[in-house]
N, C-alpha and C. Protein backbone atom coordinates (compact mmCIF):
# COMPACT_ATOMS: atom_id res chain seq x y z
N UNK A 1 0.82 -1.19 0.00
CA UNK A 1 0.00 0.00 0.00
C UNK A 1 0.87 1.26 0.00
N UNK A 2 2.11 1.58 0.47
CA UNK A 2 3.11 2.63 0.52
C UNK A 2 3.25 2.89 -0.65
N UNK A 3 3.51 1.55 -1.61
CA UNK A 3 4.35 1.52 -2.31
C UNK A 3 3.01 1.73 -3.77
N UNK A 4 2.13 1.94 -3.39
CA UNK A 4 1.06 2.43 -4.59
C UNK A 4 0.94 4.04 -3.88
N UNK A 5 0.78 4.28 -2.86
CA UNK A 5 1.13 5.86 -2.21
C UNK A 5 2.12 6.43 -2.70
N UNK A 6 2.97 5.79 -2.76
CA UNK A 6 4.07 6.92 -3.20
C UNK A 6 4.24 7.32 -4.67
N UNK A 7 3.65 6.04 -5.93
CA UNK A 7 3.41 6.06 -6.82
C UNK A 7 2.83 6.93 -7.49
N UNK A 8 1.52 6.95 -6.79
CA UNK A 8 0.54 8.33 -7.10
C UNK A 8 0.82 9.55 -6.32
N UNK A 9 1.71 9.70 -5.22
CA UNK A 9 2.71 11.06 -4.78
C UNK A 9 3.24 11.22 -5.75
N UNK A 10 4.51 10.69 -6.47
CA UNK A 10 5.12 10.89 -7.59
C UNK A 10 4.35 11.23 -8.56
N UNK A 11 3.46 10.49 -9.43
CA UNK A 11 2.58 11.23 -10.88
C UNK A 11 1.99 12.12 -10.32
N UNK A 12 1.16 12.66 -8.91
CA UNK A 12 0.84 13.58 -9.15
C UNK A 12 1.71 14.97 -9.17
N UNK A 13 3.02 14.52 -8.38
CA UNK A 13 3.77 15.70 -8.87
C UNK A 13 4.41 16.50 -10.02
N UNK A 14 4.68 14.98 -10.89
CA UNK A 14 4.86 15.08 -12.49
C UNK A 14 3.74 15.96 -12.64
N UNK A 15 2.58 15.70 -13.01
CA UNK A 15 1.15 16.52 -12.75
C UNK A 15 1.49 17.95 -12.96
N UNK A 16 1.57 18.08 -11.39
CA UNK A 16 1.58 19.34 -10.82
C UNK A 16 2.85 20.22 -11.84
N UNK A 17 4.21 19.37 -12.00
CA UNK A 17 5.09 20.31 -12.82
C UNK A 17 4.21 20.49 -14.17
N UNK A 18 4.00 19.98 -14.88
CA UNK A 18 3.14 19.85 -16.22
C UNK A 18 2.38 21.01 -16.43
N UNK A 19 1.48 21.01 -15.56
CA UNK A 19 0.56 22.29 -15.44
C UNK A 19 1.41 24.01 -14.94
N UNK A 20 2.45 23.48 -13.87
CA UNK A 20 3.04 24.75 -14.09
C UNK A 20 3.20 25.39 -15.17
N UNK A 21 4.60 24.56 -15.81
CA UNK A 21 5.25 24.81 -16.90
C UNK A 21 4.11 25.10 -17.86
N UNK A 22 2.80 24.26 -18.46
CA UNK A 22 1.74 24.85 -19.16
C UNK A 22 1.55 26.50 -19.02
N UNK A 23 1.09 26.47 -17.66
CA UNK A 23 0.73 28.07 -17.39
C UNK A 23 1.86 29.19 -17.62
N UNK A 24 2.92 28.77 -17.21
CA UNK A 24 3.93 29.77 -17.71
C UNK A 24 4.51 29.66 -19.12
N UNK A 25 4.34 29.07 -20.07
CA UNK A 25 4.30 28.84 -21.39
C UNK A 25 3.23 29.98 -22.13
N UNK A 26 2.03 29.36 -21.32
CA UNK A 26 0.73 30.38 -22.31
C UNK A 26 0.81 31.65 -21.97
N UNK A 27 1.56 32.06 -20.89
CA UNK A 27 1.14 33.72 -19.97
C UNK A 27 2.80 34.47 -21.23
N UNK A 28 3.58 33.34 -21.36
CA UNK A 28 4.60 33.98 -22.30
C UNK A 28 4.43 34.13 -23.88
N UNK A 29 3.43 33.42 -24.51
CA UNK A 29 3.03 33.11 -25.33
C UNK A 29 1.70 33.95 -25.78
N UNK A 30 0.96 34.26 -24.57
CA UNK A 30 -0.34 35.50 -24.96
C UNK A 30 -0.23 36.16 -25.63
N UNK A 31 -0.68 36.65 -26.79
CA UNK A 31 -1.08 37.63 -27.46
C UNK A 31 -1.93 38.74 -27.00
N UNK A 32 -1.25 40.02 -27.70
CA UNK A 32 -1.80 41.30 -27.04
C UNK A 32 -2.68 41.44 -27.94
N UNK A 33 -3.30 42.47 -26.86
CA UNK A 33 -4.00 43.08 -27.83
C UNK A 33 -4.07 44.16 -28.75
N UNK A 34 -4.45 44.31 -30.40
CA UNK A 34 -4.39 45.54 -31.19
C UNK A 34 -5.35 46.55 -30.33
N UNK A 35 -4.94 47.47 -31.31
CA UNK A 35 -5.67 48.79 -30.99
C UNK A 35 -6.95 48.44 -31.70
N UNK A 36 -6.90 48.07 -32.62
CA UNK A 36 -8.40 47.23 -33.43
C UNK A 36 -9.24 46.58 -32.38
N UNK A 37 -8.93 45.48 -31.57
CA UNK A 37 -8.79 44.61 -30.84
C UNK A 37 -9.75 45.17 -30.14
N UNK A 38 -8.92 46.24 -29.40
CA UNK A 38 -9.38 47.48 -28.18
C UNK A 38 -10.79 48.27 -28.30
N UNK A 39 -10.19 48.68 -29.78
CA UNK A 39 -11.43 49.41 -30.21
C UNK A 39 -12.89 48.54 -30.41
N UNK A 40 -12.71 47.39 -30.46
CA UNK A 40 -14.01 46.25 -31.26
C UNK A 40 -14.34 46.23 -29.79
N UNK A 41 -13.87 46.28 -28.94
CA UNK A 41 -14.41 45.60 -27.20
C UNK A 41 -14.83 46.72 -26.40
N UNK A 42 -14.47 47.84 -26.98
CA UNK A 42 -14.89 49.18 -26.48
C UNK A 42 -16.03 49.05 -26.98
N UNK A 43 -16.38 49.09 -28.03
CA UNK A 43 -18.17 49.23 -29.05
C UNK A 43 -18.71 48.34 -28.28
N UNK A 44 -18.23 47.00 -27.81
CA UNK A 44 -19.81 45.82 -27.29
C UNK A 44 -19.92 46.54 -25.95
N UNK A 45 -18.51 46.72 -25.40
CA UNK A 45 -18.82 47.81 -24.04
C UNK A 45 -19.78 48.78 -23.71
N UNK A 46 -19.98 49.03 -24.84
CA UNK A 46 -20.78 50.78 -25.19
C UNK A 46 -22.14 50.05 -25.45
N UNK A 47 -22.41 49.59 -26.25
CA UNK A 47 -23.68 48.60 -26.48
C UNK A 47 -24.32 48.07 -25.08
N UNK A 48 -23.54 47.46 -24.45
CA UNK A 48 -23.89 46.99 -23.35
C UNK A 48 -24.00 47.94 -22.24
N UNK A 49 -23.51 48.67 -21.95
CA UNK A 49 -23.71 49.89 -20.91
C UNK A 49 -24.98 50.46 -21.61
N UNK A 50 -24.96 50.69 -22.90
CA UNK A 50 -26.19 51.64 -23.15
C UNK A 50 -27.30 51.01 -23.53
N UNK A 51 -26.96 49.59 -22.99
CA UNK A 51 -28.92 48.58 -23.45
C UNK A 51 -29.23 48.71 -21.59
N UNK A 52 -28.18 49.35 -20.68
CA UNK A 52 -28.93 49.27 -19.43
C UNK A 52 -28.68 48.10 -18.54
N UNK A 53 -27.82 47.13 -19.22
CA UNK A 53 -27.95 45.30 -18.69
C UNK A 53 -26.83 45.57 -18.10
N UNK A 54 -25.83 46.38 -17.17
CA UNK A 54 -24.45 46.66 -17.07
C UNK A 54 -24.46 45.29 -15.84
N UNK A 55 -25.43 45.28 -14.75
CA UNK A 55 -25.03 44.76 -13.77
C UNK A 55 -25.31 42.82 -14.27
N UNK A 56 -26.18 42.77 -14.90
CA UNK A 56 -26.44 41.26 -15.27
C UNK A 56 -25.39 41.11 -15.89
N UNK A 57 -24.92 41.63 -17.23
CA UNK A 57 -23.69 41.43 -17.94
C UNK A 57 -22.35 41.45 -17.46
N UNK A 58 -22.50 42.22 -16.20
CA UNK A 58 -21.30 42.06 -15.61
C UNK A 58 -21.12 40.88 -14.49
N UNK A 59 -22.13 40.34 -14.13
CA UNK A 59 -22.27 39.08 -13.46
C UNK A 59 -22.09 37.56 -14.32
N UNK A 60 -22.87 38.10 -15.13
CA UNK A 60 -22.56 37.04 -16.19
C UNK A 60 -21.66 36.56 -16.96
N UNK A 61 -20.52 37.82 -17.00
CA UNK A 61 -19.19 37.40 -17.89
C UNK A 61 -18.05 36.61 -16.37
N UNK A 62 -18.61 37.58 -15.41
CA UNK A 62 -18.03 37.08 -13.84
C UNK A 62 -17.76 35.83 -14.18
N UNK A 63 -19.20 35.12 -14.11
CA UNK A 63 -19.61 33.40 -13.88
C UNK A 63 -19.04 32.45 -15.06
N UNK A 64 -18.76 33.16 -16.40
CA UNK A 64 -18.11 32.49 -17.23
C UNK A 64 -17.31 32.95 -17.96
N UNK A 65 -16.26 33.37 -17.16
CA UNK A 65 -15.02 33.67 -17.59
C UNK A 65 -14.26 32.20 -17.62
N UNK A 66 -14.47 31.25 -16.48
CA UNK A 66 -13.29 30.22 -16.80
C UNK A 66 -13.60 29.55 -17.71
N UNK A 67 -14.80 29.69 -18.51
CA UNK A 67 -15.13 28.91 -19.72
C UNK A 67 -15.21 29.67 -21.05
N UNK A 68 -14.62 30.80 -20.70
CA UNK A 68 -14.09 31.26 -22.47
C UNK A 68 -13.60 30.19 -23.07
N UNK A 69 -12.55 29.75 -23.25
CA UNK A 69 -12.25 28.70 -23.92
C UNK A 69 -13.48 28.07 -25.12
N UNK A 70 -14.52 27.29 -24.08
CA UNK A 70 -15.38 26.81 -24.30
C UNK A 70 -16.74 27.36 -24.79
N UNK A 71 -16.81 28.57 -24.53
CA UNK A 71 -17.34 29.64 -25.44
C UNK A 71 -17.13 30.01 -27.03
N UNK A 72 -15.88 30.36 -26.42
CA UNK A 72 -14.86 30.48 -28.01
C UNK A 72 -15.51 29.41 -28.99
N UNK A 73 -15.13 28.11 -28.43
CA UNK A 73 -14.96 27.30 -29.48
C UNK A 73 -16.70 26.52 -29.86
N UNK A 74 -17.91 27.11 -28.82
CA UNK A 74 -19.16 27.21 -29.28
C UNK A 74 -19.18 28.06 -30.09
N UNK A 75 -19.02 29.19 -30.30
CA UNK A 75 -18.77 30.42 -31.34
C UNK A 75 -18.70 29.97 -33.04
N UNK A 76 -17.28 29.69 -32.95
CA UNK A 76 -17.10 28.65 -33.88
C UNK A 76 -17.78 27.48 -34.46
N UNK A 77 -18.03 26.83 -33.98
CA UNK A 77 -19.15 25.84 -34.04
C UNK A 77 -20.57 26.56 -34.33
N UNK A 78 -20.98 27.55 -34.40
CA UNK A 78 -22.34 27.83 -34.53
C UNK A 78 -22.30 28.70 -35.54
N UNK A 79 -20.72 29.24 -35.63
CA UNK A 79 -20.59 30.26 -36.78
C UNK A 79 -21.48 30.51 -38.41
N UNK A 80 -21.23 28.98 -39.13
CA UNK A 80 -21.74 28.91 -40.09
C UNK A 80 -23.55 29.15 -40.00
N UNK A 81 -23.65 28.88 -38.69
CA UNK A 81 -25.76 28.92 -38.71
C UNK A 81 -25.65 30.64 -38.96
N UNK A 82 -25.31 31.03 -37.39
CA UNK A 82 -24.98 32.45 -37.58
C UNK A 82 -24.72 33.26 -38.63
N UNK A 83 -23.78 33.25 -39.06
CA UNK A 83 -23.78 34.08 -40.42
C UNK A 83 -24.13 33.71 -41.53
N UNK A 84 -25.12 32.58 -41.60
CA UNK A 84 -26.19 32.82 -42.70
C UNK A 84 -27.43 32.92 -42.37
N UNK A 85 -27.52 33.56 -41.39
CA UNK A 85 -28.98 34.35 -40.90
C UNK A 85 -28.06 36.17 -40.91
N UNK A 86 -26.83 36.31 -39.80
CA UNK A 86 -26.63 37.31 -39.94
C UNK A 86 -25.42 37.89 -40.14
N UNK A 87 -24.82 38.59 -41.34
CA UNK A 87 -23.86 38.82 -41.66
C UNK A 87 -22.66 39.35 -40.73
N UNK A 88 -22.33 39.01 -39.37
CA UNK A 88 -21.87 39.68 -38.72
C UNK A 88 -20.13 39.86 -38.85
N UNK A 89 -19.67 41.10 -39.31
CA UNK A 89 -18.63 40.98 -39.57
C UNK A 89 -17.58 41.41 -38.24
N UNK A 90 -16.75 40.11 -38.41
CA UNK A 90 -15.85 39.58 -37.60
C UNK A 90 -16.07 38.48 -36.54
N UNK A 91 -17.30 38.13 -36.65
CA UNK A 91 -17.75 36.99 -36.02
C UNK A 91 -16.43 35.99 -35.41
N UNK A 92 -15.63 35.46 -36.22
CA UNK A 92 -14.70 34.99 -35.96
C UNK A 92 -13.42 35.50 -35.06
N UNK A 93 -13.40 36.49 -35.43
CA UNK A 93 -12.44 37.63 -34.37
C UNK A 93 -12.68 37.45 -33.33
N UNK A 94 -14.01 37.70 -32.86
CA UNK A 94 -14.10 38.12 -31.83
C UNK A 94 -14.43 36.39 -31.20
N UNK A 95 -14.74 35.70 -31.70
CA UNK A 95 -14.49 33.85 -31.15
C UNK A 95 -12.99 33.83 -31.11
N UNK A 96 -12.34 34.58 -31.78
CA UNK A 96 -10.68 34.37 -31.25
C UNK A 96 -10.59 34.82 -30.26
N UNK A 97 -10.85 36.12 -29.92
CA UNK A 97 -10.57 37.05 -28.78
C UNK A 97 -11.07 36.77 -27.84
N UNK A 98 -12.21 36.22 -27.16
CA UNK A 98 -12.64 35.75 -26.20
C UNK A 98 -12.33 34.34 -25.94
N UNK A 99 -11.17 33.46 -26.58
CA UNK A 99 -10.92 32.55 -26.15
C UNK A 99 -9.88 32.90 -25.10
N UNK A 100 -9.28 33.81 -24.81
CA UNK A 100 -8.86 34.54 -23.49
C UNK A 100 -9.08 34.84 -22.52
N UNK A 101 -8.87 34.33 -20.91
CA UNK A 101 -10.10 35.11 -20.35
C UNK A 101 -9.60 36.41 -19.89
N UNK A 102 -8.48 36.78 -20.29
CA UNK A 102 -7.74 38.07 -20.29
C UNK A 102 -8.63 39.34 -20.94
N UNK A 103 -9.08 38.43 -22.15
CA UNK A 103 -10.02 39.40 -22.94
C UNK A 103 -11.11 40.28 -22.55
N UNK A 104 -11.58 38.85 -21.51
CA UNK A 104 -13.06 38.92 -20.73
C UNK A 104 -12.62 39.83 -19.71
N UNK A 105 -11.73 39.94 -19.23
CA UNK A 105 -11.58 40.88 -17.83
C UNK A 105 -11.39 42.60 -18.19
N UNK A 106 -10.41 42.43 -19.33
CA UNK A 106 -10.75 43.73 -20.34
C UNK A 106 -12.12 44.13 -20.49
N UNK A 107 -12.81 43.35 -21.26
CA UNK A 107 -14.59 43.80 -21.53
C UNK A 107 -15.10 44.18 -20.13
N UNK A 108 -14.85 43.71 -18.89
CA UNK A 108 -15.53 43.68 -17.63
C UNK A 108 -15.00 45.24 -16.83
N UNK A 109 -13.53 45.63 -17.47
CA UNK A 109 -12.93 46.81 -16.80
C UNK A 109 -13.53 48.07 -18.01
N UNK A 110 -13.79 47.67 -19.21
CA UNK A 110 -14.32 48.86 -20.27
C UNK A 110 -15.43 48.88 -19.24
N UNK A 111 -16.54 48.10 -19.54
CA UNK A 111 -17.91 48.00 -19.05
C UNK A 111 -18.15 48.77 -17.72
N UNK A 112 -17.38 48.37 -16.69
CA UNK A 112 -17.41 49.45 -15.75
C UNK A 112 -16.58 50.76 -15.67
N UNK A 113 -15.89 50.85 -16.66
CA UNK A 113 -15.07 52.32 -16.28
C UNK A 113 -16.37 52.82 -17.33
N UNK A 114 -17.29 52.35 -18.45
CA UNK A 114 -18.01 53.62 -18.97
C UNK A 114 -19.15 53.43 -18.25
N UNK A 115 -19.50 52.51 -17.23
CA UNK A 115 -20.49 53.12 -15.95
C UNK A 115 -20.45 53.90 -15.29
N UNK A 116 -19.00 54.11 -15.17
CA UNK A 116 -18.95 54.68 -13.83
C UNK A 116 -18.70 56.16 -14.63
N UNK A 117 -18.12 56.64 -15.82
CA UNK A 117 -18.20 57.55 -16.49
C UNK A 117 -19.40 58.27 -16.67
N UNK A 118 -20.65 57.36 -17.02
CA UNK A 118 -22.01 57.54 -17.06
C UNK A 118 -22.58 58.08 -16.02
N UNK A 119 -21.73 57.27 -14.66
CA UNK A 119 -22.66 57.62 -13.30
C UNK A 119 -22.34 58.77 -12.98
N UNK A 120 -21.08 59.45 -13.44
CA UNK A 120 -20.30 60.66 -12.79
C UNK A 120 -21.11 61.82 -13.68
N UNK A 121 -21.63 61.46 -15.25
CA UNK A 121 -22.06 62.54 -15.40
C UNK A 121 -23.39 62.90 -15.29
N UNK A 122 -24.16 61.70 -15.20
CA UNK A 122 -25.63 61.79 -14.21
C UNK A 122 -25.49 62.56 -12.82
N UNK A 123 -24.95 62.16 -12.11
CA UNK A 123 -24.51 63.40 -11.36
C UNK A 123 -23.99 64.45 -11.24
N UNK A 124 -23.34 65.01 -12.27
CA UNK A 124 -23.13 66.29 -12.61
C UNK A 124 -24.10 67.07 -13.21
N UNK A 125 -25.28 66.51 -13.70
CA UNK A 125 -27.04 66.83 -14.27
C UNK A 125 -27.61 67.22 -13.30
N UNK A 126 -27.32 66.31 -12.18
CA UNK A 126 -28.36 66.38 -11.20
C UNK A 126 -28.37 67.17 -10.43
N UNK A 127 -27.38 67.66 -10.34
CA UNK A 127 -26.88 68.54 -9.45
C UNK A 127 -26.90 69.90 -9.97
N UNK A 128 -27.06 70.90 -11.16
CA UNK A 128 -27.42 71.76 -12.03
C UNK A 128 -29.02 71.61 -11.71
């Protein structure tokens, strides 16, 4: 019985290096973002602050951020239905870009810095 204990001590440490080295591979390997990039995530930002949904949408990207990935690659997968109902250009881009969840935390810091932009000048109305 030690001797199957220590077995699975050992692989899981192999394991454990594996996944390090993974994570510090991809964090060196990330791609930035363009100013294009920036600008395309600013507009859904703006969309979304100005349909009013700031606090659901911002809960909601919360809850599935660790599944960008898996988002992403639903995206993709649904692409072809999608854009032959609606021409959406860059559809694909932006299934690239949110396979990040770097991306997602970006959209979540636009989204609230133009709330809170919004909220500052609602109160500067209100107060006039």
């Amino acid at each position: 019985m030690l001797k199957s204990h220590g077995r699975i001590l050992k692989w899981w440490k192999q394991i454990e290096k594996r996944l390090i080295m993974d994570t510090t591979i991809k964090t060196e390997i990330q791609p930035t973002l363009t100013e294009q990039d920036k600008a395309f995530i600013t507009r859904l930002a703006k969309r979304i602050q100005s349909s009013g949904f700031v606090t659901p949408a911002i809960f909601f990207l919360e809850m599935t951020k660790p599944l960008a990935l898996l988002g992403s690659h639903a995206m993709v997968f649904f692409g072809p239905i999608v854009n032959s109902f609606i021409k959406a250009d860059g559809y694909y881009r932006a299934a690239e870009l949110f396979e990040e969840p770097d991306t997602v935390e970006f959209l979540l810091s636009e989204i609230e810095r133009l709330d809170k932009e919004d909220s500052v000048v609602e109160g500067e109305s209100r107060e006039r």
